[in-house]
Protein backbone atom coordinates (compact mmCIF):
# COMPACT_ATOMS: atom_id res chain seq x y z
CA UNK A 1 140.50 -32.84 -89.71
CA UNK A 2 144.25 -33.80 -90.09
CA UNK A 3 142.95 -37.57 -90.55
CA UNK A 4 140.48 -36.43 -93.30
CA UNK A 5 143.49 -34.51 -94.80
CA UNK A 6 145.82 -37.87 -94.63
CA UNK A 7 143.23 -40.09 -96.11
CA UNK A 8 142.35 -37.73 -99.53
CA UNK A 9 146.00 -37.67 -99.86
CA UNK A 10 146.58 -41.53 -99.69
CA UNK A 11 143.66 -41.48 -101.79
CA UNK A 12 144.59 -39.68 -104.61
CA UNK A 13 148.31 -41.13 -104.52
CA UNK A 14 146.15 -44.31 -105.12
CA UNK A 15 144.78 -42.77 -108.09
CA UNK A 16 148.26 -41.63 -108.98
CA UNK A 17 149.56 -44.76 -109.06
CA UNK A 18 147.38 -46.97 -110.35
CA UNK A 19 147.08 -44.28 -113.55
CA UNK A 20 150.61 -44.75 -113.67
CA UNK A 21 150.50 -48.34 -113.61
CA UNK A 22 147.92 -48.24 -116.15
CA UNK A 23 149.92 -46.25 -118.53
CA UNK A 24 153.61 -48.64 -117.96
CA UNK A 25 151.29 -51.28 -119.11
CA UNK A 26 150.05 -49.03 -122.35
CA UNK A 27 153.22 -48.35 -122.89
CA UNK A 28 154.64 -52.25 -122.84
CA UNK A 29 151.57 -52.58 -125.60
CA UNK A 30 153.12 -49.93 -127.94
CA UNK A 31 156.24 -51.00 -127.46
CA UNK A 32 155.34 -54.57 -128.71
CA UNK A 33 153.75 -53.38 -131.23
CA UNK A 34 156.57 -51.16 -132.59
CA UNK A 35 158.73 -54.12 -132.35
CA UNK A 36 156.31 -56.19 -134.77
CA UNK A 37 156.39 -53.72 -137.13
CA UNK A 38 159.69 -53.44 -137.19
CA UNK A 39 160.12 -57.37 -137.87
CA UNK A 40 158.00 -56.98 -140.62
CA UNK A 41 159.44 -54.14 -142.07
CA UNK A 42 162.71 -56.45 -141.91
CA UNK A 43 161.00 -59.34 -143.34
CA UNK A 44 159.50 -57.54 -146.37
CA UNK A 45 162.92 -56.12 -146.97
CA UNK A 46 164.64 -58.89 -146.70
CA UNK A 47 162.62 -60.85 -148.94
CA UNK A 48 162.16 -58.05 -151.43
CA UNK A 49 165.45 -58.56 -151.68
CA UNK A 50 166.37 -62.31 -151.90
CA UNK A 51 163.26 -63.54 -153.89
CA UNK A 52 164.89 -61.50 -157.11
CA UNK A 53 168.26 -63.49 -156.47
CA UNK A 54 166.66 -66.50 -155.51
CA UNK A 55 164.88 -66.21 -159.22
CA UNK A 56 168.21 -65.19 -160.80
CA UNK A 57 170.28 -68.12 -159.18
CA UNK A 58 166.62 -70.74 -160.46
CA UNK A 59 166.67 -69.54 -164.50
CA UNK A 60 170.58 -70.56 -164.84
């Protein structure tokens, strides 16, 4: 009985961790993904930016 006990608990830490493992890596996903939005976000400000002075600085 005790040996029955042991293994369903080993078994479901199992579970435990590998659910845990699976959500670090779904994590690491959204966190790349926030961090290419966030470069883009940068690039379209920055270039909403410098393309009007880029144009003022070309017609003088």
């Amino acid at each position: 009985m005790k040996r029955e006990l042991v293994g369903y608990i080993d078994a479901r830490i199992g579970d435990i961790n590998k659910r845990i493992d699976d959500l670090n890596g779904r994590v690491g996903d959204l966190s790349a993904l926030l961090r290419a939005s966030l470069l883009a976000i940068i690039v379209t400000l920055a270039s909403t930016i410098l393309v009007p002075l880029a144009l003022k600085l070309l017609a003088q």
